[in-house]
N, C-alpha and C. Protein backbone atom coordinates (compact mmCIF):
# COMPACT_ATOMS: atom_id res chain seq x y z
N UNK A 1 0.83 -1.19 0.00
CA UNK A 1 0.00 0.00 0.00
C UNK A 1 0.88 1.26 0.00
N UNK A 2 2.08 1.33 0.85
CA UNK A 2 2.59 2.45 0.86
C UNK A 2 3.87 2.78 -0.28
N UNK A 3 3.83 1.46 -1.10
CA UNK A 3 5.34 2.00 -2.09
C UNK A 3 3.80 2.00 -3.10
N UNK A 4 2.79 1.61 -3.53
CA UNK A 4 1.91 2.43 -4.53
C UNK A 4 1.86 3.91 -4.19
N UNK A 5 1.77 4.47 -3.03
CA UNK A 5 1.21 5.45 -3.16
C UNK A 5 2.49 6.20 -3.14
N UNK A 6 3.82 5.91 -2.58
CA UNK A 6 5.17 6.46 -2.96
C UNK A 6 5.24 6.84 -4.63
N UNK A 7 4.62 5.35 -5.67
CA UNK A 7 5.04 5.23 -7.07
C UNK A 7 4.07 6.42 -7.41
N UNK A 8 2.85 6.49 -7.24
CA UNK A 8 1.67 7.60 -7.48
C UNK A 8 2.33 9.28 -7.29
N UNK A 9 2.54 9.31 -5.94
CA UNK A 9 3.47 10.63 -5.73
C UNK A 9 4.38 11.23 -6.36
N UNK A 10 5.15 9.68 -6.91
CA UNK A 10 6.11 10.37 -8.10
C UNK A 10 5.51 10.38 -9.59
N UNK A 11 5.28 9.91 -9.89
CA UNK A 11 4.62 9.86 -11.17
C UNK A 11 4.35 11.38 -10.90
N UNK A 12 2.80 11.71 -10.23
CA UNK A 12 2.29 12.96 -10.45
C UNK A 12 3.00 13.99 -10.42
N UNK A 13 4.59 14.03 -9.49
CA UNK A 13 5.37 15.09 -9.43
C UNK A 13 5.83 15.35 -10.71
N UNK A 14 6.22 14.06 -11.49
CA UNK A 14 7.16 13.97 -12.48
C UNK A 14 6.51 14.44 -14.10
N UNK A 15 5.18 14.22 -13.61
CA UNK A 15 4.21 14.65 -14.88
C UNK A 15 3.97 16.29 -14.47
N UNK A 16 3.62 16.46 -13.79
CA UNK A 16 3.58 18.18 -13.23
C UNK A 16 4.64 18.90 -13.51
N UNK A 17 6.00 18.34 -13.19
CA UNK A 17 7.48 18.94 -13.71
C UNK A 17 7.53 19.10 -15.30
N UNK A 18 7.12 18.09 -15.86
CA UNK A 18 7.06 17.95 -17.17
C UNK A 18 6.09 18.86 -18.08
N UNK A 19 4.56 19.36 -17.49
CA UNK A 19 3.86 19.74 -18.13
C UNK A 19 4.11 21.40 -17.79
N UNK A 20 4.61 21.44 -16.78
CA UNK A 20 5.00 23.26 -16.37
C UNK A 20 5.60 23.87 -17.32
N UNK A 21 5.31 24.66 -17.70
CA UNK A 21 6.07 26.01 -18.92
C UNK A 21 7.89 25.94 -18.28
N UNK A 22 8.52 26.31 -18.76
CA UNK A 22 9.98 26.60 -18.81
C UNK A 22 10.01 28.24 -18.98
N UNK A 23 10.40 28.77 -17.55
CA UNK A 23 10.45 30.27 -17.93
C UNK A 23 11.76 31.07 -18.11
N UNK A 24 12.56 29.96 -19.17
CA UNK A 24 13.82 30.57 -19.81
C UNK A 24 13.37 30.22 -21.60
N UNK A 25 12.42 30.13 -22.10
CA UNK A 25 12.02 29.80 -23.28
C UNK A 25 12.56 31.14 -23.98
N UNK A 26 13.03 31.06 -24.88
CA UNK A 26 13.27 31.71 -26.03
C UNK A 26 14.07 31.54 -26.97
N UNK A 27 14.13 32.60 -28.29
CA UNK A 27 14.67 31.64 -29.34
C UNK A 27 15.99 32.12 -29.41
N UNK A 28 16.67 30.96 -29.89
CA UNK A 28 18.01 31.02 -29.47
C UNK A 28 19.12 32.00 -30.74
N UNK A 29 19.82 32.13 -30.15
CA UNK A 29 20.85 33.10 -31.37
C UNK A 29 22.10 32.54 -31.58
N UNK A 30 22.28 32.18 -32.61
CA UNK A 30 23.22 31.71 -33.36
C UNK A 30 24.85 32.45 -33.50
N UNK A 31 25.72 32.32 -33.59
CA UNK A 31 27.15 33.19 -33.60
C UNK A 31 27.27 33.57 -35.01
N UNK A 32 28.34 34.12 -35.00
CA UNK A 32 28.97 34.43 -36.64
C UNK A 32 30.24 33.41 -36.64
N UNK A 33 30.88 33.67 -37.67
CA UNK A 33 32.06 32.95 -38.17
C UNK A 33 32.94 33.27 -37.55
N UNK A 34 34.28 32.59 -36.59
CA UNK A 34 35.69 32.83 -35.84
C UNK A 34 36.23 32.89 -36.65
N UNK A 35 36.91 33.71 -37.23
CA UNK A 35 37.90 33.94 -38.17
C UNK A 35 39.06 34.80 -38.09
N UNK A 36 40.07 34.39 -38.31
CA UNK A 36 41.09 35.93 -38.11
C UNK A 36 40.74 36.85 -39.38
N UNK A 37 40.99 36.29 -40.34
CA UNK A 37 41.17 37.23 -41.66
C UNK A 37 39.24 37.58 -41.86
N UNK A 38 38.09 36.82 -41.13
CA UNK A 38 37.23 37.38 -41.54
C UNK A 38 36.36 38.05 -40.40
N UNK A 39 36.04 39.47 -40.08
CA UNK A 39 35.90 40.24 -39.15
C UNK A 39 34.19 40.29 -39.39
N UNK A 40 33.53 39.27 -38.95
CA UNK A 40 32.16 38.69 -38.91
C UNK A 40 31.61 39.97 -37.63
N UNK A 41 30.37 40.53 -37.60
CA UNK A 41 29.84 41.23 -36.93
C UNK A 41 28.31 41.06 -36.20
N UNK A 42 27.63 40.65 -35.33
CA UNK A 42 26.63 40.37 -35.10
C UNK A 42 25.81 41.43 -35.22
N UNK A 43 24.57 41.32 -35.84
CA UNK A 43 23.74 42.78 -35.81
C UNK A 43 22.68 42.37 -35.84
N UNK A 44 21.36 43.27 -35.38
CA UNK A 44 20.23 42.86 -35.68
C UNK A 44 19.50 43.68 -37.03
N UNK A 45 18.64 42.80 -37.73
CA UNK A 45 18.10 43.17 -39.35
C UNK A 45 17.77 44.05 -39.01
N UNK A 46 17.33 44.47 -38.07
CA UNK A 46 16.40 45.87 -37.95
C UNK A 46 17.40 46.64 -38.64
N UNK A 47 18.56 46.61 -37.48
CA UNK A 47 19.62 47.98 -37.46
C UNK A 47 20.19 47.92 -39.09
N UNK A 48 19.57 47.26 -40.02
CA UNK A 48 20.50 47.55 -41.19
C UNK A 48 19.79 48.41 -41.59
N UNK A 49 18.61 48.64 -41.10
CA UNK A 49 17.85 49.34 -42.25
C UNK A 49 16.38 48.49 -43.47
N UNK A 50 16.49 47.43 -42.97
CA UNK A 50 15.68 46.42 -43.85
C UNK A 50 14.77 45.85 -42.98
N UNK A 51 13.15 46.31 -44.10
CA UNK A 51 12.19 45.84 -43.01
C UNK A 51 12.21 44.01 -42.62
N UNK A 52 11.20 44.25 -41.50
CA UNK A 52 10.72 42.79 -41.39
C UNK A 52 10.46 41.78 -42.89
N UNK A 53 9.60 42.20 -43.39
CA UNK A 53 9.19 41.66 -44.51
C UNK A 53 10.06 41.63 -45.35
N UNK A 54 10.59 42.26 -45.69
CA UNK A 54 11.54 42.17 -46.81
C UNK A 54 12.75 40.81 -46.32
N UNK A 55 13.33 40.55 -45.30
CA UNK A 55 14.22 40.00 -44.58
C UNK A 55 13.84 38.70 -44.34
N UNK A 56 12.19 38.36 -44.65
CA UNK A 56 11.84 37.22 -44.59
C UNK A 56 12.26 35.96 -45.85
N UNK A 57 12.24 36.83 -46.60
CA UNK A 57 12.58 36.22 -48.03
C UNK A 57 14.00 36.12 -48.96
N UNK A 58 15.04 36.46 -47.91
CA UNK A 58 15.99 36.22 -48.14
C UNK A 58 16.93 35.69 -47.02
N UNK A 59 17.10 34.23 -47.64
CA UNK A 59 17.33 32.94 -46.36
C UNK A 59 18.76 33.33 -45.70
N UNK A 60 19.54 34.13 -46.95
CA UNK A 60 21.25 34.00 -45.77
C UNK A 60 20.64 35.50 -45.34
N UNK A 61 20.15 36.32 -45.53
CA UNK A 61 19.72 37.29 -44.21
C UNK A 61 19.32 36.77 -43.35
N UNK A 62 18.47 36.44 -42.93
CA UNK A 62 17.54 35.78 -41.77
C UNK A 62 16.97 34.59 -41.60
N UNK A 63 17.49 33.75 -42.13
CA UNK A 63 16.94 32.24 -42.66
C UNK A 63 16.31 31.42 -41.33
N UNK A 64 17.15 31.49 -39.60
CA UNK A 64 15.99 31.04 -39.11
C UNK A 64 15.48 32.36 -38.25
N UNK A 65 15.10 33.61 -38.98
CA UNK A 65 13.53 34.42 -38.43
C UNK A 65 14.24 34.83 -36.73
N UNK A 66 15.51 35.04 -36.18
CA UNK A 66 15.66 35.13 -34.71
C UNK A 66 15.45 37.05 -34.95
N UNK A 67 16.10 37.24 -36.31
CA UNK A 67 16.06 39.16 -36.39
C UNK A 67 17.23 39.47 -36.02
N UNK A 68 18.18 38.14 -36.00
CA UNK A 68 19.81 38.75 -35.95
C UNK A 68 20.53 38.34 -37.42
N UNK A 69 21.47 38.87 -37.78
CA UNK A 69 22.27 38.42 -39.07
C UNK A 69 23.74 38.84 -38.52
N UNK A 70 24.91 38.57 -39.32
CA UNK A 70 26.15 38.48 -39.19
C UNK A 70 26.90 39.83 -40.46
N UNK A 71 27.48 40.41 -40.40
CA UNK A 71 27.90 41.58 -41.78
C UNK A 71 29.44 41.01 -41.08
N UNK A 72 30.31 41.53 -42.55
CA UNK A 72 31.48 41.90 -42.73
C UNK A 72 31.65 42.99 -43.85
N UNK A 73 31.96 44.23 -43.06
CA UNK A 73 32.26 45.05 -43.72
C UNK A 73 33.12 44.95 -44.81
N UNK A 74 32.93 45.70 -46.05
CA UNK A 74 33.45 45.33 -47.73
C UNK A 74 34.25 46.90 -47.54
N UNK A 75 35.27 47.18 -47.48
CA UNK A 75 35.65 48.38 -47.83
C UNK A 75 35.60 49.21 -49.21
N UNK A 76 36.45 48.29 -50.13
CA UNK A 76 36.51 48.23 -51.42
C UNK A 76 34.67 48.24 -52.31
N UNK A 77 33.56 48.63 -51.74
CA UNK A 77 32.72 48.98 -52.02
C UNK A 77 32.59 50.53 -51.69
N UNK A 78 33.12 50.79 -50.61
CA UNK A 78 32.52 52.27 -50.51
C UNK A 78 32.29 52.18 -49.08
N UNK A 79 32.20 53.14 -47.96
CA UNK A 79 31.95 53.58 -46.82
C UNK A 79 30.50 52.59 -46.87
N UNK A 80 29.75 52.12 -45.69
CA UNK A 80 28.51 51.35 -45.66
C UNK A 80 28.51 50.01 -46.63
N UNK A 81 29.58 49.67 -47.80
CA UNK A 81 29.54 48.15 -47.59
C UNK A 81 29.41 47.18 -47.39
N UNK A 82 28.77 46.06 -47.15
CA UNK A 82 29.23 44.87 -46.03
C UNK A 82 28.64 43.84 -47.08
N UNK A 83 28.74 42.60 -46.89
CA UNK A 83 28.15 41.62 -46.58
C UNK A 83 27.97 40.79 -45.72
N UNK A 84 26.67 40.12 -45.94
CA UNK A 84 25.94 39.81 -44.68
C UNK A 84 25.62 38.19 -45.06
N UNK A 85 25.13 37.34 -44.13
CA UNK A 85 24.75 35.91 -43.88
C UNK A 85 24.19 35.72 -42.53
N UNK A 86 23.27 34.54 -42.69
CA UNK A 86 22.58 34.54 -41.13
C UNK A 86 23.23 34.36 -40.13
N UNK A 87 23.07 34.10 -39.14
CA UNK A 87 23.74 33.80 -37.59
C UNK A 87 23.58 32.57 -37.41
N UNK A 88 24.45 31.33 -38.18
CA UNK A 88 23.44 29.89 -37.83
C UNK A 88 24.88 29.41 -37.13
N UNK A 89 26.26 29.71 -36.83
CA UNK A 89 27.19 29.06 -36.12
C UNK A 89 26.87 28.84 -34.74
């Protein structure tokens, strides 16, 4: 009688632990590239200047949707330069 109701006690703890929300949920962010020779930058799409929408539809901008991307500034283009790829490292 008393290791059922021990096995019951846990069970229900263990299903209660399980069904509770996690209040560190969120989506995770990816790095840029370690590189010496390549000077990878974390930024968010916003700050480039490019809306939401537009950023949806181009996968090495934002491919998984977190609203961060990676730039390396292009000099040899001109002041504001860069290219960019998602944050998936």
């Amino acid at each position: 009688m008393l290791r059922r109701f021990v096995v019951l006690v846990g069970t229900v703890i263990v299903a209660a632990v399980l069904l509770m929300p996690s209040t560190a949920v969120g989506k995770s962010v990816g790095g840029c590239p370690d590189s010496a020779s390549a000077k990878w930058e974390l930024v968010t799409v916003e700050s480039l200047g490019i809306p939401p929408e537009s950023a949806t539809g181009l996968a090495s901008l934002d491919g998984n949707g977190d609203g961060w991307t990676c730039i390396k500034p292009m000099p040899a283009f001109g002041p504001g330069g860069f290219v960019f790829r998602d944050n998936t490292v």
